[in-house]
N, C-alpha and C. Protein backbone atom coordinates (compact mmCIF):
# COMPACT_ATOMS: atom_id res chain seq x y z
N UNK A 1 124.56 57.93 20.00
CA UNK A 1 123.56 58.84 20.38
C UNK A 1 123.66 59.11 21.89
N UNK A 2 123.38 60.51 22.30
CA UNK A 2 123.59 60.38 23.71
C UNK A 2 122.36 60.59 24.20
N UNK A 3 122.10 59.97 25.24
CA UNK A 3 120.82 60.07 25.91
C UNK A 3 121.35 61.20 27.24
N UNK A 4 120.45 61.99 27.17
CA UNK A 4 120.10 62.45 28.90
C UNK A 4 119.91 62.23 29.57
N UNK A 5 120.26 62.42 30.70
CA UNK A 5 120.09 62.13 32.43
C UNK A 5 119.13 63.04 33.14
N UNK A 6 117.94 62.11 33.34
CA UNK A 6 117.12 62.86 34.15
C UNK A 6 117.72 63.85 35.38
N UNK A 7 117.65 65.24 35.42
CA UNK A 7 118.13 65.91 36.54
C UNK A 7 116.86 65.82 38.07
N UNK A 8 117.47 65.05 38.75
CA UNK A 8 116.49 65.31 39.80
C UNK A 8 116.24 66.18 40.74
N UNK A 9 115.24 66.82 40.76
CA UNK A 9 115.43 67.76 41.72
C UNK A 9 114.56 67.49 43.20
N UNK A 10 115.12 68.25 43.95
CA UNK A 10 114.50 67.78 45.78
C UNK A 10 115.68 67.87 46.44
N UNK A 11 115.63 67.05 48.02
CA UNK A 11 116.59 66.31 48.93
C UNK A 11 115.70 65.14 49.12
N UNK A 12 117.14 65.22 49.42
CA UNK A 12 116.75 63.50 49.96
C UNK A 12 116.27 62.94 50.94
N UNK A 13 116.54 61.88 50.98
CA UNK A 13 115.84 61.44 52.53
C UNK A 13 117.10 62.03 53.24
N UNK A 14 118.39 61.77 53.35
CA UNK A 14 119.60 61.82 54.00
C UNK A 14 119.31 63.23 54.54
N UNK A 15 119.22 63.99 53.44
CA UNK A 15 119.67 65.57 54.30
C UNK A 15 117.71 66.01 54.84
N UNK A 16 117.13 65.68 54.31
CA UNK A 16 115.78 65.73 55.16
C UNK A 16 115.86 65.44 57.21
N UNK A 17 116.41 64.08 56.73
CA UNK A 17 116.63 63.69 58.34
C UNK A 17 117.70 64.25 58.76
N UNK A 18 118.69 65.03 58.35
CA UNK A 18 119.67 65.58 58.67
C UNK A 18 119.19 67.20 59.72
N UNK A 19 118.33 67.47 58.62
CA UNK A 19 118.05 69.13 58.80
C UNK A 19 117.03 69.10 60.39
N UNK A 20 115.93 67.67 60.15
CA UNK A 20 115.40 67.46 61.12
C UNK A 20 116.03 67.21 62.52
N UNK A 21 117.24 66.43 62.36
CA UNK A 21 117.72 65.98 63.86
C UNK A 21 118.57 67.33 64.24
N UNK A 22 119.09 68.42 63.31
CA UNK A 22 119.69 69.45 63.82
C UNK A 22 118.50 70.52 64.56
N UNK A 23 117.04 70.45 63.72
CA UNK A 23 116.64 71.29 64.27
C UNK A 23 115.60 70.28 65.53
N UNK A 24 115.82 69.38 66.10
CA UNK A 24 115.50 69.10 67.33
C UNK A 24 116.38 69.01 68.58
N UNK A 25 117.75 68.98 68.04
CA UNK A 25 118.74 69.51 68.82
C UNK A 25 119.06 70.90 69.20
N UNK A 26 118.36 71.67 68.48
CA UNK A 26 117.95 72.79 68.82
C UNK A 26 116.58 73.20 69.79
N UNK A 27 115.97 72.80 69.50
CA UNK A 27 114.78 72.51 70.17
C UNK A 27 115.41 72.12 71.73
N UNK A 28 116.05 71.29 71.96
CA UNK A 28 116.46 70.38 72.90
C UNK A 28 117.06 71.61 73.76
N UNK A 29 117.74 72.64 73.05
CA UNK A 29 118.61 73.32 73.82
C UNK A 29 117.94 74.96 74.75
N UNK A 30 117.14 75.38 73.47
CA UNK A 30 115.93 76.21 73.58
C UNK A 30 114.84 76.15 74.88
N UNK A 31 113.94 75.04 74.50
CA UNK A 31 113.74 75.05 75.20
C UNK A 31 113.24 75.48 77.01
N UNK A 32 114.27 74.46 77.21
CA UNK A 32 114.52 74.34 78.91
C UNK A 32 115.14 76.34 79.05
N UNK A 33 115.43 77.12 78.31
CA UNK A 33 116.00 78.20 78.52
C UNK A 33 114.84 79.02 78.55
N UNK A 34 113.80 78.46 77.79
CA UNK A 34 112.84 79.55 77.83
C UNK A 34 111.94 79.18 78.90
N UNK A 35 111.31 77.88 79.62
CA UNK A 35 111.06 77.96 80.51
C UNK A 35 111.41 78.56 82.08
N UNK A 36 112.95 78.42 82.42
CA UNK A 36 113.95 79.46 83.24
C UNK A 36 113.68 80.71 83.01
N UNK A 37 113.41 81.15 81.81
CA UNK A 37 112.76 82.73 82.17
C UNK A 37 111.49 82.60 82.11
N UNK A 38 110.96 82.13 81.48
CA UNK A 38 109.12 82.03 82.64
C UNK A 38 109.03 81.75 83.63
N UNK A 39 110.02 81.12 84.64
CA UNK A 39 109.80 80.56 85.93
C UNK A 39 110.58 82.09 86.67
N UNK A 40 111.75 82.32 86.31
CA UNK A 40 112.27 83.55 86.48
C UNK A 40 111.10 84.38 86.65
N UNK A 41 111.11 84.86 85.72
CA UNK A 41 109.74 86.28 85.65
C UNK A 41 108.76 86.28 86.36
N UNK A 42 108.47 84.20 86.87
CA UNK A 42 106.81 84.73 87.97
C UNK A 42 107.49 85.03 89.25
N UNK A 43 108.87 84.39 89.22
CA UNK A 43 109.43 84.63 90.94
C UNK A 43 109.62 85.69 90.68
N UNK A 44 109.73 86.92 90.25
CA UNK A 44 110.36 88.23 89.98
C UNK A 44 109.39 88.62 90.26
N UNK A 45 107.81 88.53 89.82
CA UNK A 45 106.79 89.00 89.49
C UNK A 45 106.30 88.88 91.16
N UNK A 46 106.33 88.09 91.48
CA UNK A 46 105.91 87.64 93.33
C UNK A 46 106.61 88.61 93.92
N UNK A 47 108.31 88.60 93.79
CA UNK A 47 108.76 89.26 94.64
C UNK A 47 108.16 91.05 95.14
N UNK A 48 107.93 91.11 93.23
CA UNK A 48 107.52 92.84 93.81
C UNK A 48 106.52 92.74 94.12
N UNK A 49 105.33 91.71 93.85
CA UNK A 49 104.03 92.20 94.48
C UNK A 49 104.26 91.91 95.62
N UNK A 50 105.18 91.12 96.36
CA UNK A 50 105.52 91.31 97.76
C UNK A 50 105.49 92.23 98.55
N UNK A 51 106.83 93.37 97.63
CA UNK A 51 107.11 94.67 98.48
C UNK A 51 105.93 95.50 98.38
N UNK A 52 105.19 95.42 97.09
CA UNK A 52 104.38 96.21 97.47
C UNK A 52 102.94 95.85 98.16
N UNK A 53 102.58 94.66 98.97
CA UNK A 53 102.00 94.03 99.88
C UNK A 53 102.35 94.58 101.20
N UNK A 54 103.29 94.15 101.21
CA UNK A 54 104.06 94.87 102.32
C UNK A 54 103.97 96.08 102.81
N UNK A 55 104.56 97.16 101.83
CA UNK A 55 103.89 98.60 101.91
C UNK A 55 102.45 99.37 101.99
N UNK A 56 101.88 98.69 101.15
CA UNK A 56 100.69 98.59 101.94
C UNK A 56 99.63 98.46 102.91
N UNK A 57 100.44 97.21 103.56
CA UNK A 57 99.98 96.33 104.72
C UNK A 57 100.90 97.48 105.85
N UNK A 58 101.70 98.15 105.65
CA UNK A 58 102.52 99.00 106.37
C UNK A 58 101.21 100.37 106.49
N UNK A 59 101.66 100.81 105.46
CA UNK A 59 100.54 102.35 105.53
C UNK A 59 99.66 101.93 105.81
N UNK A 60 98.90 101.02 105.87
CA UNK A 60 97.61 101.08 106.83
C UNK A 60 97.41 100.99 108.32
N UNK A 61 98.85 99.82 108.54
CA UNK A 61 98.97 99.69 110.03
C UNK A 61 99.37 101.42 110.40
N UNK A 62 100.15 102.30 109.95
CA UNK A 62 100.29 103.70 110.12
C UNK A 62 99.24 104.70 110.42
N UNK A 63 98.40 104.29 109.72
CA UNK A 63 97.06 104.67 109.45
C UNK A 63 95.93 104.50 110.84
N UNK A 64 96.31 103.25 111.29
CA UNK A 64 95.16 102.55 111.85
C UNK A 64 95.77 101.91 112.88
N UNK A 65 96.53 102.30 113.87
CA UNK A 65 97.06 102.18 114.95
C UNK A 65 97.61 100.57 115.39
N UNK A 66 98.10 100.58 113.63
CA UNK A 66 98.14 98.41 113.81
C UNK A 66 97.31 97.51 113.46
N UNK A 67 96.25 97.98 113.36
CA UNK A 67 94.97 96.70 113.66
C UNK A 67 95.65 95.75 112.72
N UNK A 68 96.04 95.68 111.30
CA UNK A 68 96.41 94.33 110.87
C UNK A 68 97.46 93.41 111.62
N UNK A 69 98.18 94.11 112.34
CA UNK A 69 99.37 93.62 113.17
C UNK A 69 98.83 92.66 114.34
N UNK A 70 97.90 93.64 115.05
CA UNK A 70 97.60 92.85 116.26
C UNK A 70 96.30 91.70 115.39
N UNK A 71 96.16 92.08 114.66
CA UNK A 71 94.74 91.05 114.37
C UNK A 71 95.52 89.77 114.16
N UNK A 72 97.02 89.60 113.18
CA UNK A 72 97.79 88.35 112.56
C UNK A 72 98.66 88.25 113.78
N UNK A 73 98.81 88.52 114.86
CA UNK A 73 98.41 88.25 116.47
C UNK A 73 98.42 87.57 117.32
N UNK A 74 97.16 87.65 117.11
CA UNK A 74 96.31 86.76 117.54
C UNK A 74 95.91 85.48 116.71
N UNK A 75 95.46 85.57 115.50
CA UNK A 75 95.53 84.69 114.95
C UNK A 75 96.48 84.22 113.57
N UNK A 76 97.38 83.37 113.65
CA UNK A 76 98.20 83.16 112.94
C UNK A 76 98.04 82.41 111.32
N UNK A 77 96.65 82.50 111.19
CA UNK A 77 96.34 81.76 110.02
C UNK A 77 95.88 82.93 108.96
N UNK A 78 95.26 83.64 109.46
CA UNK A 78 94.87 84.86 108.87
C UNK A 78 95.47 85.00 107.33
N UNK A 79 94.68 85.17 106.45
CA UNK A 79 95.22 85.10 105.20
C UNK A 79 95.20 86.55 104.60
N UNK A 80 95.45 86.86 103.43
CA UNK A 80 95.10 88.83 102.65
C UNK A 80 93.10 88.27 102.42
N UNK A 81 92.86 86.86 101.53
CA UNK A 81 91.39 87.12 102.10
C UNK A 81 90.81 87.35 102.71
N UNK A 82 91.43 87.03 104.07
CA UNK A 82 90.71 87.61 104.91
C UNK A 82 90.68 88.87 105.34
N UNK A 83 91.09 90.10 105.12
CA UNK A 83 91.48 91.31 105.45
C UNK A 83 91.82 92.02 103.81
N UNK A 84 91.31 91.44 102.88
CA UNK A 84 91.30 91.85 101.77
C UNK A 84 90.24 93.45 101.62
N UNK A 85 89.12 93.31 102.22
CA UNK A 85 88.45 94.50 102.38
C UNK A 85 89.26 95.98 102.73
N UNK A 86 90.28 95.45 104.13
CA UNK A 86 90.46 96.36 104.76
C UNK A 86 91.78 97.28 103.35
N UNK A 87 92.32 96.42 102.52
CA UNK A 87 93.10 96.91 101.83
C UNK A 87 92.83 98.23 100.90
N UNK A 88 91.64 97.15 99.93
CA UNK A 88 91.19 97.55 98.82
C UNK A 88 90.14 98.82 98.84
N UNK A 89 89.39 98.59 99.90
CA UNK A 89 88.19 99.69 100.10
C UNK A 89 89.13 101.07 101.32
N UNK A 90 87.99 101.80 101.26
CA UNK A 90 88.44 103.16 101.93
C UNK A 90 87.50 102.61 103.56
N UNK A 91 88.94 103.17 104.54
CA UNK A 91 88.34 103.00 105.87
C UNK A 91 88.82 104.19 107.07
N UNK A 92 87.83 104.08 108.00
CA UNK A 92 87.92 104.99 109.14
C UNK A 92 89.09 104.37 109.94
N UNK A 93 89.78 105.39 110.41
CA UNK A 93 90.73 105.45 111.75
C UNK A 93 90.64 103.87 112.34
N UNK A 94 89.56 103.52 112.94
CA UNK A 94 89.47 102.16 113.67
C UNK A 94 88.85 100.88 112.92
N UNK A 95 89.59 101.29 111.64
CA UNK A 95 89.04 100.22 110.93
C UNK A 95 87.70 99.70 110.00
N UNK A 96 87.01 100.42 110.19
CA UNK A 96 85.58 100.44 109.71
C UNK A 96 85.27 100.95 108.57
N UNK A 97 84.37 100.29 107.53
CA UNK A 97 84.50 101.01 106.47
C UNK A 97 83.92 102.31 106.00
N UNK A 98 84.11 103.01 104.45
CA UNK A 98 84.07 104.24 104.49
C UNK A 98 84.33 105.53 105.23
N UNK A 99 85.74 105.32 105.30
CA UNK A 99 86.37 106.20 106.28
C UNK A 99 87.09 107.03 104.87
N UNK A 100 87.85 108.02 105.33
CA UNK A 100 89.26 108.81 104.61
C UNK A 100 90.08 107.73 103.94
N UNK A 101 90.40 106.87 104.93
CA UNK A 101 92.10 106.25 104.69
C UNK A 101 91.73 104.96 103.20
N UNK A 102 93.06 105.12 103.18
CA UNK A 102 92.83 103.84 101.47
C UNK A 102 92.03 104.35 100.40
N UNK A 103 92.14 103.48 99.50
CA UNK A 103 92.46 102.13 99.27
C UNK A 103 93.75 102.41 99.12
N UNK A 104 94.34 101.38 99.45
CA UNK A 104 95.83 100.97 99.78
C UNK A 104 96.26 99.80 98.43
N UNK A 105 95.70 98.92 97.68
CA UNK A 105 95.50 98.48 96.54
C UNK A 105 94.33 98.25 95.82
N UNK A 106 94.47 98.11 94.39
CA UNK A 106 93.32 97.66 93.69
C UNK A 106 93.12 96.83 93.67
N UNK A 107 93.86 95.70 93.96
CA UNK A 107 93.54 94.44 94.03
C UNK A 107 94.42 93.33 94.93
N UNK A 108 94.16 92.31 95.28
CA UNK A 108 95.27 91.36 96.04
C UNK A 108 95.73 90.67 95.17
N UNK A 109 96.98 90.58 94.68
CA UNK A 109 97.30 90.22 93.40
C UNK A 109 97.78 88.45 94.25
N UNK A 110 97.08 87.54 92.47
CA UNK A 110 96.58 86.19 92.68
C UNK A 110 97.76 85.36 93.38
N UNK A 111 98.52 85.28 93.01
CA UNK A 111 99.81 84.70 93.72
C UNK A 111 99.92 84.48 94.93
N UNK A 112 99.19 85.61 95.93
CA UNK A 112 99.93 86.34 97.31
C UNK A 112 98.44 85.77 98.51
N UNK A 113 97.04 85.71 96.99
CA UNK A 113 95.69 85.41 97.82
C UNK A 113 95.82 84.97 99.23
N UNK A 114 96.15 83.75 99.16
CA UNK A 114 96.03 82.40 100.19
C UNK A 114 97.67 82.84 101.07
N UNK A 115 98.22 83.49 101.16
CA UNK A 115 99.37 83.80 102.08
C UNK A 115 98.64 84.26 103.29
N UNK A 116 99.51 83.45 104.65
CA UNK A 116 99.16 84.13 105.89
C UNK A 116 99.82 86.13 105.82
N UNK A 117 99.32 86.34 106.60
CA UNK A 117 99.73 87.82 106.68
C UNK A 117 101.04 87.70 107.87
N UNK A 118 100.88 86.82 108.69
CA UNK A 118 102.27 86.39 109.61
C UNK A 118 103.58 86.96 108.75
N UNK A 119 103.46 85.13 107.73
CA UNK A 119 104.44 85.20 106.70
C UNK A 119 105.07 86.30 105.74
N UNK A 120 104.31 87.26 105.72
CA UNK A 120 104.41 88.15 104.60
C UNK A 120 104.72 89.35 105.31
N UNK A 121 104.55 89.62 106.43
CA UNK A 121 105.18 90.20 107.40
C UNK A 121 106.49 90.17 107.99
N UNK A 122 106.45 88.90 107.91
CA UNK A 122 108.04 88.40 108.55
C UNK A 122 108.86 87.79 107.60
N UNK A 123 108.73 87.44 106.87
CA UNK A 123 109.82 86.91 105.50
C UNK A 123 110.22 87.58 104.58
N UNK A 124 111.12 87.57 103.78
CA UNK A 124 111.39 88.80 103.40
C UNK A 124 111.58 88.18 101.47
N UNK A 125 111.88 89.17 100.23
CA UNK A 125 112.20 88.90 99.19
C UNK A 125 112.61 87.46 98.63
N UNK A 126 113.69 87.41 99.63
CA UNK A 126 115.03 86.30 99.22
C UNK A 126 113.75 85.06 99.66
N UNK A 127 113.29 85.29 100.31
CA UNK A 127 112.24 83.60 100.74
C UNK A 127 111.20 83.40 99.83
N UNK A 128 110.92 83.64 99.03
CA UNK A 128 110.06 83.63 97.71
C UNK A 128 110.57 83.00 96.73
N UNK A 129 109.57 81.80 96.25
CA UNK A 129 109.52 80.88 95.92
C UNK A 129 107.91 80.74 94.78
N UNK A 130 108.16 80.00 94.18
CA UNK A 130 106.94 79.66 93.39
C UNK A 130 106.63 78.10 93.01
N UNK A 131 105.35 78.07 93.32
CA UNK A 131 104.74 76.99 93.34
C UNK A 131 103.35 76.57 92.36
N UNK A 132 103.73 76.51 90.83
CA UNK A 132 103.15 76.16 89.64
C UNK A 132 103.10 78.02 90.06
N UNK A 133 101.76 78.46 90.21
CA UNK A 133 101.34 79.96 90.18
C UNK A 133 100.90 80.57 91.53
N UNK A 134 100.87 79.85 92.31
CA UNK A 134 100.53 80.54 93.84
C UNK A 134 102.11 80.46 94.41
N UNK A 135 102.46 81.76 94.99
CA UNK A 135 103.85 82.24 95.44
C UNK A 135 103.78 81.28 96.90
N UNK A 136 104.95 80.84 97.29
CA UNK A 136 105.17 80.32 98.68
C UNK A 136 106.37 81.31 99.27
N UNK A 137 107.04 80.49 100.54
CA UNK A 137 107.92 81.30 101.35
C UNK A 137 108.86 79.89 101.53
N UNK A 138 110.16 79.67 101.02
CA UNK A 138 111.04 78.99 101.29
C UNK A 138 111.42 78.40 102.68
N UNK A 139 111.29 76.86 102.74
CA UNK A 139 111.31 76.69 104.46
C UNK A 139 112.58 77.07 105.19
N UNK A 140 112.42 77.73 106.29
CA UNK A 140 113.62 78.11 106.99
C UNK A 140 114.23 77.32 107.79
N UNK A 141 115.29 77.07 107.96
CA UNK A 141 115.83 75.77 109.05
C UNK A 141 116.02 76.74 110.42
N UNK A 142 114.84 76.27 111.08
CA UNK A 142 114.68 77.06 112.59
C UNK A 142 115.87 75.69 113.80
């Protein structure tokens, strides 16, 4: 008489842990690649709100016979908070508000907040750097 053989169906443990260690070696490789373009993209993302900080901070000094120039000056700590008004809102010839001139941006974009206006004046693309989410300026060997 012949008996039958139970057919089993599934995997096994073998190719279970198999499929698993391939797809964490994948994982492994992934990854670190996708963080490099998130870190990529915020330095990218800094750089242009740079230039266009910059241009900004330009057409107004055009505008306004310098005053941001001579103001970061005199004092070298001076941040965009502090002169964040003069950007965003509309101002007169000598600075004062509700004038013709501006707004020059809608906003001080978050990255750039806490930057001296010195720095951002005088450093250029290539010195941009990121730091978790607030942009820095790469130290220069003076």
């Amino acid at each position: 008489m012949k008996t039958k053989r139970k057919v089993k169906k599934g995997f096994t443990l073998i190719e279970l842990i198999a499929v698993i260690a391939i797809l964490g070696i994948l994982a492994l490789i992934t990854v670190p690649r996708l963080t490099d373009y998130t870190k990529n993209a915020k330095v990218t993302k800094a750089k242009t709100n740079l230039s266009i900080l910059k241009n900004a901070i330009e057409r107004y000094d055009m505008e306004h016979n310098k005053t941001i120039r001579e103001t970061f000056k005199e004092d070298k700590d001076t941040t965009l908070k502090g002169k964040e008004e003069l950007l965003i809102g509309k101002t007169k010839s000598d600075g004062t508000e509700d004038g013709e001139f501006g707004p020059y941006l809608s906003e001080i974009p978050k990255e750039w907040a806490d930057a001296k206006l010195s720095d951002i004046l005088s450093k250029t693309i290539d010195d941009v750097a990121m730091n978790g989410d607030v942009a820095t300026f790469t130290p220069t060997s003076d």
